[in-house]
Every structure is written in C-alpha cells, then in structure tokens.
C-alpha atoms as a PDB file:
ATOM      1  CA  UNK A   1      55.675 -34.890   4.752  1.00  0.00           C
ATOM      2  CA  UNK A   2      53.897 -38.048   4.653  1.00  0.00           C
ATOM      3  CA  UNK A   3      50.196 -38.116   6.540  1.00  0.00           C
ATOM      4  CA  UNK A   4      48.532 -41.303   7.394  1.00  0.00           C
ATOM      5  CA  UNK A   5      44.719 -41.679   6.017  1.00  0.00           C
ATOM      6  CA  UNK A   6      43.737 -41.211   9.841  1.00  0.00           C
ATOM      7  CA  UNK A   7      45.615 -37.942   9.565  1.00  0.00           C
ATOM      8  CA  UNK A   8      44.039 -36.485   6.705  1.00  0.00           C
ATOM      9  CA  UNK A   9      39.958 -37.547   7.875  1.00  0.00           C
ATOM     10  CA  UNK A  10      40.960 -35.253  11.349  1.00  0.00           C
ATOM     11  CA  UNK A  11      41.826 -32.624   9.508  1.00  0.00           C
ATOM     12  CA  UNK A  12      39.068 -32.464   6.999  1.00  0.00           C
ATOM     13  CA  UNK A  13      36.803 -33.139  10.012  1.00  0.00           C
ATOM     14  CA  UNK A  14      38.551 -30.068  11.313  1.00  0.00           C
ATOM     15  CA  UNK A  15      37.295 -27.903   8.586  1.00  0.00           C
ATOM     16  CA  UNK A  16      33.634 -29.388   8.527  1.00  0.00           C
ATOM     17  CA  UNK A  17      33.762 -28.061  12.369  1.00  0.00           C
ATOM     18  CA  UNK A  18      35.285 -24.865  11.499  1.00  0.00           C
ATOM     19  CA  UNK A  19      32.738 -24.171   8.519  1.00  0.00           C
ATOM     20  CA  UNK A  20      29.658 -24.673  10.487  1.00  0.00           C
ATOM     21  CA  UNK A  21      29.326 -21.442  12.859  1.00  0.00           C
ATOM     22  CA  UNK A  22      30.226 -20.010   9.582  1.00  0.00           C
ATOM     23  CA  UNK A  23      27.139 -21.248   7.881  1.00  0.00           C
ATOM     24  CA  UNK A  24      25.307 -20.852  10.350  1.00  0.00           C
ATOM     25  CA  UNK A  25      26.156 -16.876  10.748  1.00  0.00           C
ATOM     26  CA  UNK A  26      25.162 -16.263   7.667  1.00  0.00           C
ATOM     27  CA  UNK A  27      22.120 -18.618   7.712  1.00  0.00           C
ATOM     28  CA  UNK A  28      21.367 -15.994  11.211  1.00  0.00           C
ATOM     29  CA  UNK A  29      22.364 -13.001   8.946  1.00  0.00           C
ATOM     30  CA  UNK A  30      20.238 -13.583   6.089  1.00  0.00           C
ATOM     31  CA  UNK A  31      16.995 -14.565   8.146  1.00  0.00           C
ATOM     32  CA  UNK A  32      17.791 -11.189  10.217  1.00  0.00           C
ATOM     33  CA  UNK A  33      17.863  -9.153   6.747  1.00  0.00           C
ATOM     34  CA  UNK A  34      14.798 -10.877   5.504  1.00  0.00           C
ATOM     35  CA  UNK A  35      13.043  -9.922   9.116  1.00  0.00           C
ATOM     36  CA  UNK A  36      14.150  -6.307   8.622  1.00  0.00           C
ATOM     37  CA  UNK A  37      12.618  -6.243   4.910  1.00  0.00           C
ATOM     38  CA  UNK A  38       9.187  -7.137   6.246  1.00  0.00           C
ATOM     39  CA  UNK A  39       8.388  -4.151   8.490  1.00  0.00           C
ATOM     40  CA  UNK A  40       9.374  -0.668   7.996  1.00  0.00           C
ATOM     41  CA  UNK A  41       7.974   0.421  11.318  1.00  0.00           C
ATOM     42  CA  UNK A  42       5.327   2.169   9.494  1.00  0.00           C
ATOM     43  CA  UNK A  43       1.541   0.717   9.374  1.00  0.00           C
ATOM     44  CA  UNK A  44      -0.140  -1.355   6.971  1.00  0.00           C
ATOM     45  CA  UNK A  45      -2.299   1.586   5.753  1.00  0.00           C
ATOM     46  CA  UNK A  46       0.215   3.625   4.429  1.00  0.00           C
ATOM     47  CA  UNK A  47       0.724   1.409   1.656  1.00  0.00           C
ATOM     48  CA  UNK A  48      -2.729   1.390   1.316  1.00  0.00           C
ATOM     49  CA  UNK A  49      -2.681   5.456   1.536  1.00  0.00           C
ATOM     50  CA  UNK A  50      -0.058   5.322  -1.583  1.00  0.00           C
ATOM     51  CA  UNK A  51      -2.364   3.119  -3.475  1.00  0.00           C
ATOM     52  CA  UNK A  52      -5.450   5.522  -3.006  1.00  0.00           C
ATOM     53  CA  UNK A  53      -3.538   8.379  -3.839  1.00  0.00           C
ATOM     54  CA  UNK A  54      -2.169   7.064  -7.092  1.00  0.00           C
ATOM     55  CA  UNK A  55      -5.778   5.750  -7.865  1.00  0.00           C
ATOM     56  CA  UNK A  56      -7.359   9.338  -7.215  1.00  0.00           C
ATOM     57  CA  UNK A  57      -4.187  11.271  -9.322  1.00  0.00           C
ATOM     58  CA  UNK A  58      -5.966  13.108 -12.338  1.00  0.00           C
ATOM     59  CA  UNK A  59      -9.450  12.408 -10.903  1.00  0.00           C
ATOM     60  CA  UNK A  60     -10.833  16.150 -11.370  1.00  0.00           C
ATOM     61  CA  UNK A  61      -8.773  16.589 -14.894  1.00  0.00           C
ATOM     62  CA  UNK A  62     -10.242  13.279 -16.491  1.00  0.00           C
ATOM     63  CA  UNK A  63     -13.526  14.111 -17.633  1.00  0.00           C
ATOM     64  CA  UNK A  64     -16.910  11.644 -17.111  1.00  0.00           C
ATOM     65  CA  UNK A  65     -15.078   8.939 -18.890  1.00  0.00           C
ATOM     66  CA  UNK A  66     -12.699   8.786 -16.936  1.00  0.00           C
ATOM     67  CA  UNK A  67     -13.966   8.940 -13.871  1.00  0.00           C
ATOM     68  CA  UNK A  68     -16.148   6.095 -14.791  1.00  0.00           C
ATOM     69  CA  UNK A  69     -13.285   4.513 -15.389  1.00  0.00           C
ATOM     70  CA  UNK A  70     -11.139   4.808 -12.282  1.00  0.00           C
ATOM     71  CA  UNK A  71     -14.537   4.800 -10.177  1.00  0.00           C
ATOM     72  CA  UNK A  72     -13.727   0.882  -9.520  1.00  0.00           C
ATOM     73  CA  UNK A  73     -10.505   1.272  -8.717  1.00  0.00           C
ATOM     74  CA  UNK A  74     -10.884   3.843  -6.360  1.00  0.00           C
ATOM     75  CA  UNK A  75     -13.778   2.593  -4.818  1.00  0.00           C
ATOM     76  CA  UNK A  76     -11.699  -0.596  -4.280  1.00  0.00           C
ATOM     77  CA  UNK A  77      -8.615   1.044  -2.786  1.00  0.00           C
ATOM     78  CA  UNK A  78     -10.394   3.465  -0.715  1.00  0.00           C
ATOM     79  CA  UNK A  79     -12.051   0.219   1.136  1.00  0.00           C
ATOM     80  CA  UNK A  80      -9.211  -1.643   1.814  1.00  0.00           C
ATOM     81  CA  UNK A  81      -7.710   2.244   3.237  1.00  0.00           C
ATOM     82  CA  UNK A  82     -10.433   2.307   5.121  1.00  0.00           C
ATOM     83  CA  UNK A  83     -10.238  -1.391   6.762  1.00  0.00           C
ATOM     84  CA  UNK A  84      -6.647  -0.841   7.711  1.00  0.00           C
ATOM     85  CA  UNK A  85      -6.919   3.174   9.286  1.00  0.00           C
ATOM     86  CA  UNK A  86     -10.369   2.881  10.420  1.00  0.00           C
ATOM     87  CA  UNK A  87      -9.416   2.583  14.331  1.00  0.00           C
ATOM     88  CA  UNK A  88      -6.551   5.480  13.984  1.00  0.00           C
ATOM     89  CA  UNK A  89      -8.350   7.859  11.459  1.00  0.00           C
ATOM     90  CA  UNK A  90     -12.321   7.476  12.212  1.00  0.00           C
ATOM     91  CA  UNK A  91     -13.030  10.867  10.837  1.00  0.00           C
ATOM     92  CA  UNK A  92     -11.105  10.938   7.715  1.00  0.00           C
ATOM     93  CA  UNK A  93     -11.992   8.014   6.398  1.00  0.00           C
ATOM     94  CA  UNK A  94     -15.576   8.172   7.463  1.00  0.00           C
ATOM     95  CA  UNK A  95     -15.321  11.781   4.967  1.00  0.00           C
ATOM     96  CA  UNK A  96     -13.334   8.869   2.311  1.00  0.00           C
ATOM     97  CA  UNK A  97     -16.422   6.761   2.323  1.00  0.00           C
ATOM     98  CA  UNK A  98     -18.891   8.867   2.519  1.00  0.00           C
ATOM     99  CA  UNK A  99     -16.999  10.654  -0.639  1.00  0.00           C
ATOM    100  CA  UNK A 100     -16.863   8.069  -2.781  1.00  0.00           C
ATOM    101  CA  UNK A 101     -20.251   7.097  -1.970  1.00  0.00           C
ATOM    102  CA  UNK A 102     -21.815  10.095  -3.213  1.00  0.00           C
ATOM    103  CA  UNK A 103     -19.700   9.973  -6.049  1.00  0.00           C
ATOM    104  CA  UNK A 104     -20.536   6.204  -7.090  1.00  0.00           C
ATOM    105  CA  UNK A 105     -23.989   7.442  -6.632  1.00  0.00           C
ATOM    106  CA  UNK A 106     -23.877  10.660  -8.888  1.00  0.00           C
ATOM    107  CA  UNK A 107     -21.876   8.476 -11.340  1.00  0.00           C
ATOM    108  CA  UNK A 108     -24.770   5.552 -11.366  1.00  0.00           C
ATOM    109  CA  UNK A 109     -27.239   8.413 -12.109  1.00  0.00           C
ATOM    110  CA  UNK A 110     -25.842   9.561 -14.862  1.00  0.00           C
ATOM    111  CA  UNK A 111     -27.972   9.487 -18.404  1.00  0.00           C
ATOM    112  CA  UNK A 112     -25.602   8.408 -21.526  1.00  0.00           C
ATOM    113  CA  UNK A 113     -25.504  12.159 -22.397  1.00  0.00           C
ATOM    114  CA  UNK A 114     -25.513  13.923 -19.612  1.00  0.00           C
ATOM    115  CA  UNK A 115     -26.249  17.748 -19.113  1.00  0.00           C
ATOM    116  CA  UNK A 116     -23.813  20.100 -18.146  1.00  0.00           C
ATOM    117  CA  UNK A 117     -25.495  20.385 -14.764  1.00  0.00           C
ATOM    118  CA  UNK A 118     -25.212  16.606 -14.286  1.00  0.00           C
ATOM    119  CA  UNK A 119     -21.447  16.575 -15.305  1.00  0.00           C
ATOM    120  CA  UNK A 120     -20.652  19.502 -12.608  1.00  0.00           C
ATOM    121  CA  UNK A 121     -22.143  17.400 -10.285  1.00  0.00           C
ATOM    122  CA  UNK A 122     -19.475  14.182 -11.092  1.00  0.00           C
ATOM    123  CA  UNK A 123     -16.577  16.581 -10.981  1.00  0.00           C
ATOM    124  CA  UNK A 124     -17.724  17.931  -7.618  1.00  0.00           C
ATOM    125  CA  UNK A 125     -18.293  14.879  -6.370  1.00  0.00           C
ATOM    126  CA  UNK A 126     -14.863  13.686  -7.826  1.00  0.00           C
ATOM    127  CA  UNK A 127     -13.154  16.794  -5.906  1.00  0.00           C
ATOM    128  CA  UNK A 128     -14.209  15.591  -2.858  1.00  0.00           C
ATOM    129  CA  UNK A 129     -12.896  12.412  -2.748  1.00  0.00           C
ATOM    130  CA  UNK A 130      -9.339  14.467  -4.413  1.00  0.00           C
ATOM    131  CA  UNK A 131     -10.065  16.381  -1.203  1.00  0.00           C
ATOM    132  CA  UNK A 132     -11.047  13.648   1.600  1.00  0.00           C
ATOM    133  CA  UNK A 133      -7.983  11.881   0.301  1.00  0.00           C
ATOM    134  CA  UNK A 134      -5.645  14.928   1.095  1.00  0.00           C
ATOM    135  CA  UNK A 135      -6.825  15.628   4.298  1.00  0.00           C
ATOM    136  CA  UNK A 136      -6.186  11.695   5.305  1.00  0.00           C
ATOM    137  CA  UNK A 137      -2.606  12.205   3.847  1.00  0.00           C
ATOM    138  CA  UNK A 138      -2.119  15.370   5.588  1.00  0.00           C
ATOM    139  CA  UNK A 139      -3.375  13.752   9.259  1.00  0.00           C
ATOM    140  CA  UNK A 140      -1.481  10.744   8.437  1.00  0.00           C
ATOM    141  CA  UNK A 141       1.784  12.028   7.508  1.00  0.00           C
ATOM    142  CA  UNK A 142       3.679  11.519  10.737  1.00  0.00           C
ATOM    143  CA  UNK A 143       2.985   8.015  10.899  1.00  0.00           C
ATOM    144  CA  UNK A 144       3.609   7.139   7.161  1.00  0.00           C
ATOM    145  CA  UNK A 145       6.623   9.512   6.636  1.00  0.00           C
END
C-alpha cells in the first residue's frame, strides 16, 4: 500500500491528538495522588503529638543524665505541640507547659552532685510531663487515630 507524505503527517498528527487526553489524565492523576498524600484528614498536631511522645519515651527510666539530656528536646517538641493544639486542648497542654516548666526549673537547680532528695525531685518532675503527655494522647485520640 503506497501512502503519500501528506498521508503519513495526518496520521502521525492523529496520534499526537490521540496521546494528549492521555497525558493529560495522568498529568490529572498524579497531581490528584500528590493532593491526597498531603492531608490525612487528621490535624497538624498529631504529628507533633508523635514527636513529643517519642521525645518523652524512657524519661522516668533514664536517670539525671539523661534527662538532662532529652530536657532540650522535649522542651522543644512540647512547644511546637503546644502552638499547634493550643485552641483544641487548652487544658492539657497548659498541664504540658506548666510540666516541663517545673521540670526545666528543678533540672537548672540542680548542684553537679546532687542529693538523693534533689534527684527525687527531677524524676517527679520528669513523671509529670510522662503523665501530662498521656493525658493529651488520651483526650486527643479521636482526632489523631
């Protein structure tokens, strides 16, 4: 079968036209998936819940050193928990604050060799930021589960 050159530009014209919707549907299909990947329909602080959580694990078990050591981290994940849930969770993460306050402050008092009094104190103070953080989870569970 002989084609002219005329012949053969319609036809690969043809499959230009044909190939576009199919570009663009999966141009549309990928945006759509990378839409669906950037909300989980859960709010912002439950990351920020995970974060605190993992930053607390261990707190009471760790000894002065290392609740020195997390102190920082905690502190700094507890703040940014307490930016995002503030408005939904006033109570809980007033008792988050006002938890690792008083344990930043017990911490900062602390002589290098403490007394066994003084230590108590820390991993009191560290239990109740273990505990303020549970009781956010707990009230916060039905919107981050």
């Amino acid at each position: 079968m002989k084609t002219t050159p005329g012949h053969n530009r319609s036809r690969a014209r043809q499959g230009a036209w044909v190939r576009v919707p199919l570009v663009l549907a999966a141009a549309t299909a990928v945006g759509l998936a990378g839409l669906a990947g950037c909300s989980s329909g859960k709010p912002a602080y439950c990351t920020d819940r995970t974060n605190l959580q993992n930053s607390v694990k261990g707190l009471t078990s760790s000894g002065i050193s290392g609740i020195k050591t997390q102190l920082k981290q905690i502190q700094s994940d507890a703040t940014t928990l307490v930016s995002s849930a503030k408005s939904d969770f006033p109570s809980e993460t007033g008792a988050i604050t006002s938890s690792v306050n008083t344990l930043k402050s017990s911490v900062t008092a602390l002589p290098s060799s403490p007394s066994v009094a003084q230590a108590a104190t820390v991993t009191s103070d560290a239990a109740s930021v273990v505990s303020s953080v549970k009781s956010f989870v707990n009230a916060s569970n039905s919107k981050c589960s």
